[in-house]
N, C-alpha and C. Protein backbone atom coordinates (compact mmCIF):
# COMPACT_ATOMS: atom_id res chain seq x y z
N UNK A 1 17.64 -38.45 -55.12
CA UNK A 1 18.13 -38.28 -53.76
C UNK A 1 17.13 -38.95 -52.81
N UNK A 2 17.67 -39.33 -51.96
CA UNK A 2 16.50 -40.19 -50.90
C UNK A 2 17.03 -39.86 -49.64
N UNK A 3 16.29 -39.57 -48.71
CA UNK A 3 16.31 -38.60 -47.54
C UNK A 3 15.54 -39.43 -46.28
N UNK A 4 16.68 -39.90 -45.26
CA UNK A 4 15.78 -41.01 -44.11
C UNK A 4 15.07 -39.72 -43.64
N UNK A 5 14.20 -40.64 -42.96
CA UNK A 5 13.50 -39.92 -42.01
C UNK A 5 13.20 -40.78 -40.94
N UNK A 6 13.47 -41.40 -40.77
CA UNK A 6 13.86 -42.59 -39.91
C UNK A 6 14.03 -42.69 -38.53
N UNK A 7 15.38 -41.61 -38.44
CA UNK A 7 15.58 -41.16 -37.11
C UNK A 7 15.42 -40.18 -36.67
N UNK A 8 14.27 -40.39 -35.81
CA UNK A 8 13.49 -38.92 -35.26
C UNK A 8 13.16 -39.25 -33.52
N UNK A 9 12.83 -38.13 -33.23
CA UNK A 9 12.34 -37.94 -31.98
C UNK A 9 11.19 -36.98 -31.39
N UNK A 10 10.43 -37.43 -30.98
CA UNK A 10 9.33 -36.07 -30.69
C UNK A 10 9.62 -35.26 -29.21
N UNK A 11 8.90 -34.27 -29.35
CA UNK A 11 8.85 -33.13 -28.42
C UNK A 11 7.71 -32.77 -28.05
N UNK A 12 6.62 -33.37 -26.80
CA UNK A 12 5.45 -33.41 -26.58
C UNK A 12 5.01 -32.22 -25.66
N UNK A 13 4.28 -30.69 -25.97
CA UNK A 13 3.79 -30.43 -24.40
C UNK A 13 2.30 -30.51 -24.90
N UNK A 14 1.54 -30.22 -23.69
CA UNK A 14 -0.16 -30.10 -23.38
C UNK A 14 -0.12 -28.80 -22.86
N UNK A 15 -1.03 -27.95 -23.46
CA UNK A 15 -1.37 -26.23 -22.61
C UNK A 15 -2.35 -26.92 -21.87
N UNK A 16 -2.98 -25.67 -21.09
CA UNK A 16 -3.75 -25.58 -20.14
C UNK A 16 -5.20 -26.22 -20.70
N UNK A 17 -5.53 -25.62 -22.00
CA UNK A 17 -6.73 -26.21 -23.12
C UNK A 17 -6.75 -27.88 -23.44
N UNK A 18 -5.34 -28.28 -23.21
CA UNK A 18 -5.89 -29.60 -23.61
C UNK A 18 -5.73 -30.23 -25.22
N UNK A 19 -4.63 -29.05 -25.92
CA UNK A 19 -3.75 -29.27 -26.69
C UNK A 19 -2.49 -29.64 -26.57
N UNK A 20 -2.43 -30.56 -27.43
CA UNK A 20 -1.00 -31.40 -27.44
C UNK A 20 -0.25 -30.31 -28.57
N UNK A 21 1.02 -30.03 -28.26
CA UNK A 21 1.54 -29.17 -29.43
C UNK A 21 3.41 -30.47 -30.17
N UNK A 22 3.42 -30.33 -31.05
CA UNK A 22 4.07 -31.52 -31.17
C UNK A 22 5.10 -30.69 -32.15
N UNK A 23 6.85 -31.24 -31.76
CA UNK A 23 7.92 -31.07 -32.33
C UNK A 23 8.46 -31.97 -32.51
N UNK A 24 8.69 -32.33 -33.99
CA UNK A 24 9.14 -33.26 -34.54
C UNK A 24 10.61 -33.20 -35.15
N UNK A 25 11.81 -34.18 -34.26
CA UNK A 25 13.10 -33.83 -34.38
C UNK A 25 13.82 -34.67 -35.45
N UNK A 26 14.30 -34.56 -36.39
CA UNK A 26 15.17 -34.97 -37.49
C UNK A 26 16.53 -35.09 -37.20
N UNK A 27 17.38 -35.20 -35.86
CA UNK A 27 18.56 -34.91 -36.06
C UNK A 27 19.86 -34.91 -37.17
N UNK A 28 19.17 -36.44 -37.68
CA UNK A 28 20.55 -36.26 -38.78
C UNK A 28 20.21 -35.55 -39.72
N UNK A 29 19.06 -35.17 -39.82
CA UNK A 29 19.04 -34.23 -41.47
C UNK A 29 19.31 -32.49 -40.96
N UNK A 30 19.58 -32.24 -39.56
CA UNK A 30 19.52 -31.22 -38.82
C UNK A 30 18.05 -30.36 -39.27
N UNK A 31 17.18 -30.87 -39.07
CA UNK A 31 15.60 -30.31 -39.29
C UNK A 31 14.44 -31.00 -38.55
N UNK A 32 13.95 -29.86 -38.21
CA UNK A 32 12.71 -30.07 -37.13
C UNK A 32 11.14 -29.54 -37.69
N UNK A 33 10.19 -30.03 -37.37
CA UNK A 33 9.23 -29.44 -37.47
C UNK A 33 8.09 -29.14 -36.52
N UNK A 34 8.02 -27.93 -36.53
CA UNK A 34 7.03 -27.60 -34.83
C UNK A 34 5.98 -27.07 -35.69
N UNK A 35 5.13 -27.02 -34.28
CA UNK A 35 3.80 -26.69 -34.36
C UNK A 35 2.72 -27.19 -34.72
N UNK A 36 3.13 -28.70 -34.97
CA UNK A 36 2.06 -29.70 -35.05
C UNK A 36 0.69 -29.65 -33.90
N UNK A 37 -0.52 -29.35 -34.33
CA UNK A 37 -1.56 -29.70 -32.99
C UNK A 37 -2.53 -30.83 -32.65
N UNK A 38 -2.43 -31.35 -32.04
CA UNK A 38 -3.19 -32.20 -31.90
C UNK A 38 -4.59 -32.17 -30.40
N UNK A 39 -5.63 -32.01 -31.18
CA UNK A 39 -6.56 -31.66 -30.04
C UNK A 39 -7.36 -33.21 -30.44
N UNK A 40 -8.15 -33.37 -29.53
CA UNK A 40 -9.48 -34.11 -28.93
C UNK A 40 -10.65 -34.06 -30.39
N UNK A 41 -11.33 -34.75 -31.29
CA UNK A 41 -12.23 -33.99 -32.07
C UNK A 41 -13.46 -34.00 -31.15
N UNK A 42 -14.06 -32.90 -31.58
CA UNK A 42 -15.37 -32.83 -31.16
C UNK A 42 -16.36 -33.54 -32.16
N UNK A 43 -16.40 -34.04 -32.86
CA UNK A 43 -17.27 -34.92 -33.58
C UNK A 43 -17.39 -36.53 -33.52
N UNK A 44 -15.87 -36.81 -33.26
CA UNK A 44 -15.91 -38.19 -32.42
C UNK A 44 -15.39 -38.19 -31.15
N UNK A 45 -15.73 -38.60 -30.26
CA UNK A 45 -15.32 -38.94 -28.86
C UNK A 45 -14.25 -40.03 -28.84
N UNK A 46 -13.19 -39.67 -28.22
CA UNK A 46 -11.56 -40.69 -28.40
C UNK A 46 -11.21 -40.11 -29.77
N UNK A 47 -11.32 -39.60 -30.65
CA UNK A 47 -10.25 -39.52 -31.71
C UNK A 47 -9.63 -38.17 -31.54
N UNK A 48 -8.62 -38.54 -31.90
CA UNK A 48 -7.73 -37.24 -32.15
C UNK A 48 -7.75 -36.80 -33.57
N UNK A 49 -7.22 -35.16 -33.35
CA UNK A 49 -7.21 -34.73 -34.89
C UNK A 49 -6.26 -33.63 -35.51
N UNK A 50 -5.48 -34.12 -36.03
CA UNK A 50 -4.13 -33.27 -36.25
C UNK A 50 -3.94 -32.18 -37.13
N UNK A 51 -3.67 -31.38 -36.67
CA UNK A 51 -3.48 -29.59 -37.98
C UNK A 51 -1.92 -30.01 -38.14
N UNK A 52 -1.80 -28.97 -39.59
CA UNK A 52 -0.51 -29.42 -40.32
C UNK A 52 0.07 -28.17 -39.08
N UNK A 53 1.44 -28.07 -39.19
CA UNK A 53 2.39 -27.10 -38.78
C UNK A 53 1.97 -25.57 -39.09
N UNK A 54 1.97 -25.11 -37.66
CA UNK A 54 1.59 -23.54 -37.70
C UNK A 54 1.85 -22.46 -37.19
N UNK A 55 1.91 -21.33 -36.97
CA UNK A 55 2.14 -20.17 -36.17
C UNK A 55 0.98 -19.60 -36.03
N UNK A 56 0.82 -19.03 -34.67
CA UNK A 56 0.14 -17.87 -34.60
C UNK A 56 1.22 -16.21 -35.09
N UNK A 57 -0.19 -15.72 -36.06
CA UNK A 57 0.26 -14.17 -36.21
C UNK A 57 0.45 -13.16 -35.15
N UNK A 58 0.77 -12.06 -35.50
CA UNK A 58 0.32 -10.87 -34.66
C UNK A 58 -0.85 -11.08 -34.14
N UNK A 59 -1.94 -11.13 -35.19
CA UNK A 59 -3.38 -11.08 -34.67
C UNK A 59 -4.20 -12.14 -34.22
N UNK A 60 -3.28 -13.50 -33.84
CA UNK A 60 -3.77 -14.23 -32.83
C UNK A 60 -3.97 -15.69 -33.63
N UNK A 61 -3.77 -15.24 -35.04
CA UNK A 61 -4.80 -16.51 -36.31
C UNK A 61 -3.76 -17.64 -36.69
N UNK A 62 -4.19 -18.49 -36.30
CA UNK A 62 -2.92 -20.10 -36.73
C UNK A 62 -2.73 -19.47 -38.49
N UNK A 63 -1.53 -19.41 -38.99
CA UNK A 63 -0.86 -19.44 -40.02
C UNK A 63 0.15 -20.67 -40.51
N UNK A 64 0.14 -21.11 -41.58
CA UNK A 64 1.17 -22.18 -41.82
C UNK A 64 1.99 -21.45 -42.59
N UNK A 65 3.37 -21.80 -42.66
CA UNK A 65 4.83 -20.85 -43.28
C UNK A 65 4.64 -21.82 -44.86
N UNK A 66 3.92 -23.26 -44.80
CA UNK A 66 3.92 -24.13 -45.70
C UNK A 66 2.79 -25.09 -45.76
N UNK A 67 2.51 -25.68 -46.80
CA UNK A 67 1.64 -26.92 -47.31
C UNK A 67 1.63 -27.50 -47.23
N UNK A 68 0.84 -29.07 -46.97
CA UNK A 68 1.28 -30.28 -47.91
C UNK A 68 -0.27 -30.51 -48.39
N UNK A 69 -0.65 -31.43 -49.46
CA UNK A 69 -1.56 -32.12 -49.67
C UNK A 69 -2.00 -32.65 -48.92
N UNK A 70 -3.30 -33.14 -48.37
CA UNK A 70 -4.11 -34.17 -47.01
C UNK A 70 -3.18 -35.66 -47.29
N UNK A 71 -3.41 -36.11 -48.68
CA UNK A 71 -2.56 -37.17 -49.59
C UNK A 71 -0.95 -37.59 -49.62
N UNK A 72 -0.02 -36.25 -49.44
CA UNK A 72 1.07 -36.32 -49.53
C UNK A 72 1.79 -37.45 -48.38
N UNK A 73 3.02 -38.16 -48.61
CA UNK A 73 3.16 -39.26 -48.15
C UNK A 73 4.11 -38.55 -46.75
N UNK A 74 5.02 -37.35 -46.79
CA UNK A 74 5.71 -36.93 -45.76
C UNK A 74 4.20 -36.06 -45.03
N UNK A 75 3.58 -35.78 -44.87
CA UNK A 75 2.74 -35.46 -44.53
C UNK A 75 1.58 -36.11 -43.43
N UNK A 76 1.39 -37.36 -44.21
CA UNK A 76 0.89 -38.38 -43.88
C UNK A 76 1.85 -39.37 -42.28
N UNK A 77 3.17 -39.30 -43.17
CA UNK A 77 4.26 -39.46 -41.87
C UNK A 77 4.48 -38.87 -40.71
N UNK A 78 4.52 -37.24 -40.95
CA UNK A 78 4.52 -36.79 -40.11
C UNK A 78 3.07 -36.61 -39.07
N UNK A 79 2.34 -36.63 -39.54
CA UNK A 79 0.69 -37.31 -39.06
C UNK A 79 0.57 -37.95 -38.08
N UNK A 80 1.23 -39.43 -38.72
CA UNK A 80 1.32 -40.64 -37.96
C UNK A 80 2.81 -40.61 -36.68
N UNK A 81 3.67 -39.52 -36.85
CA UNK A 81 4.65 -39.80 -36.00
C UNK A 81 4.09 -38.46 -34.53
N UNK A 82 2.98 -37.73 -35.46
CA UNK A 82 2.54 -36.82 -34.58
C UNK A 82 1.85 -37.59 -33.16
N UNK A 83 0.77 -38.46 -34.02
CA UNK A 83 -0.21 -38.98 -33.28
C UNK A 83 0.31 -40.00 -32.12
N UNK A 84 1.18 -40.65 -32.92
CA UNK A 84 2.57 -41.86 -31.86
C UNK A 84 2.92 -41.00 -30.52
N UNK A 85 3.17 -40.00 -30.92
CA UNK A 85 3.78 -38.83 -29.93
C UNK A 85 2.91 -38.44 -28.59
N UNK A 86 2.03 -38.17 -29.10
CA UNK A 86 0.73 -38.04 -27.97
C UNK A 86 -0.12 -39.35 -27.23
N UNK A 87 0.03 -40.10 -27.94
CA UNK A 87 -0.18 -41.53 -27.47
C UNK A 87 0.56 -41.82 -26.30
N UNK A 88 1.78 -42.02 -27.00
CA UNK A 88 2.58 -42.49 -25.80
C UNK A 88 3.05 -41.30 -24.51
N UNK A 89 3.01 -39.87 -24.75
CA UNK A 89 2.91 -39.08 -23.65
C UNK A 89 2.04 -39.27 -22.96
N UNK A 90 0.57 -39.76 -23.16
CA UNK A 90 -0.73 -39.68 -22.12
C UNK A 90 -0.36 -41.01 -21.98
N UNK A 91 0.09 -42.20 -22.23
CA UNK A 91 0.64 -43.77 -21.57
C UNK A 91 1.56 -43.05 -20.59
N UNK A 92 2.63 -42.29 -20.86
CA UNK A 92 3.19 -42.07 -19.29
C UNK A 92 2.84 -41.35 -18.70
N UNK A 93 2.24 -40.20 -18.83
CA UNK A 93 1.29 -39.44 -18.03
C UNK A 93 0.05 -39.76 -16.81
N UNK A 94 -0.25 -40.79 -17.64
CA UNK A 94 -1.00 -42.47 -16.75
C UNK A 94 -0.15 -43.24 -16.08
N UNK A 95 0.81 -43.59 -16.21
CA UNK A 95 2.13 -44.42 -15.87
C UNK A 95 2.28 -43.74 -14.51
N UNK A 96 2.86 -42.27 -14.94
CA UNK A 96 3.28 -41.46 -13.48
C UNK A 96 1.86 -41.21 -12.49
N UNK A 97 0.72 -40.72 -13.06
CA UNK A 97 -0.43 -40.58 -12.14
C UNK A 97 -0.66 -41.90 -11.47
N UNK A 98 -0.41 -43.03 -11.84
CA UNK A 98 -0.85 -43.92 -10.84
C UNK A 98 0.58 -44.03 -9.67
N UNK A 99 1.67 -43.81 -10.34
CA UNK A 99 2.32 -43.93 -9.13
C UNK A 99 2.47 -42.53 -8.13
N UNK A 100 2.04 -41.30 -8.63
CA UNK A 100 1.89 -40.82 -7.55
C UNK A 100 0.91 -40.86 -6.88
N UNK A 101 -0.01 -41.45 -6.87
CA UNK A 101 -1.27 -41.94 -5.84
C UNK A 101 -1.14 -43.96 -5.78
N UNK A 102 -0.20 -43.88 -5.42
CA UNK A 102 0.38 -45.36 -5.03
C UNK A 102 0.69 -45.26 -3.78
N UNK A 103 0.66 -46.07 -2.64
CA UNK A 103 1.07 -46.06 -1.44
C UNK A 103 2.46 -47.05 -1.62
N UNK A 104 3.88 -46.45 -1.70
CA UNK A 104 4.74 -46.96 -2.03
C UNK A 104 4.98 -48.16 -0.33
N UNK A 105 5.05 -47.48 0.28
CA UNK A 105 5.55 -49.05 1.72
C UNK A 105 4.60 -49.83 1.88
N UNK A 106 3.00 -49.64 1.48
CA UNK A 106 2.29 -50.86 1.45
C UNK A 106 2.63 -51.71 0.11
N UNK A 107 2.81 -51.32 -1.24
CA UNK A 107 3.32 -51.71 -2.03
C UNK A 107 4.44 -52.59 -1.78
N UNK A 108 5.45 -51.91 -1.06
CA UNK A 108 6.78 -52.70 -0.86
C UNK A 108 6.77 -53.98 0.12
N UNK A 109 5.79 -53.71 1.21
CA UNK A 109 5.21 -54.47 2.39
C UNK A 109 4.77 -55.70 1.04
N UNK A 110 3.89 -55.42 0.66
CA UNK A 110 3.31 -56.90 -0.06
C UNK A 110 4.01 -57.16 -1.01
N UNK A 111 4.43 -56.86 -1.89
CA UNK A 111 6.18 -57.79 -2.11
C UNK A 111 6.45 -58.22 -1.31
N UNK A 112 8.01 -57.80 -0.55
CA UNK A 112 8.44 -58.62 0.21
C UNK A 112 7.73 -60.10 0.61
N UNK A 113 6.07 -59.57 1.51
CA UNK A 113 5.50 -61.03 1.89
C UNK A 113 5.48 -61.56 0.94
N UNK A 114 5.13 -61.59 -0.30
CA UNK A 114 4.69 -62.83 -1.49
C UNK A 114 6.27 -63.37 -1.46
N UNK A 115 7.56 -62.41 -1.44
CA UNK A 115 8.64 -63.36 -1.35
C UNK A 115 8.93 -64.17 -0.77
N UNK A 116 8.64 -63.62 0.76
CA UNK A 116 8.98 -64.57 1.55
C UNK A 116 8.16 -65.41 1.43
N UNK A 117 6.98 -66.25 1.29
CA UNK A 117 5.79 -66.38 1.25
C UNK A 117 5.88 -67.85 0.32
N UNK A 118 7.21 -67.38 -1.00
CA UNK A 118 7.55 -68.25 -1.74
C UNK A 118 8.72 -68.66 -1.54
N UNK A 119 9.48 -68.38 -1.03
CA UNK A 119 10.92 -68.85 -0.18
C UNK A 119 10.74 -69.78 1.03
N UNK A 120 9.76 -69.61 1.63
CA UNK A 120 9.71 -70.95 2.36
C UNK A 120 8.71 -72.07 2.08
């Protein structure tokens, strides 16, 4: 049996800490996988570092419902579709912070002139 995984979609938030928590959507196989984390490492500066899928218990302690090997190849996938995920949320997260500290009519002001500017 061979099973795409192909077509997916992620589900990105950030808490207050500065964790990325990541849901990973399967639609056609109707299966998802949450609770991916992705924090900051503290041992390298810029890298990120991903925990497999987890819950917190009653008593507060990340639990996984399941396994994989560090090695395993869906594992490894889901890894890499984790990390894609958070990437490109902090690219638009950057995207939108610069335009809300953009001065949109001076912006629009200098357009226009370079048009006109090249129109005559």
């Amino acid at each position: 049996m061979q099973i795409d995984f192909g077509h997916n979609f992620p589900e990105v938030t950030k808490s207050s800490t500065g964790t990325y928590f990541v849901k990973l959507h399967f639609p056609t196989l109707g299966f998802y996988v949450n609770g991916i984390r992705v924090i900051q490492s503290k041992r390298n500066s810029g890298e990120l570092v991903v925990y497999k899928p987890a819950i917190k218990d009653a008593n507060g302690e990340w639990k996984t419902n399941y396994d994989y090997e560090n090695s395993c190849e869906l594992w490894l996938y889901l890894k890499e579709l984790a990390l894609k995920a958070v990437n490109e949320c902090n690219d638009a997260s950057q995207v939108f912070g610069d335009i809300e500290h953009m001065d949109i009519d001076a912006e629009l002001s200098k357009a226009i002139e370079e048009m006109e500017g090249k129109a005559s």
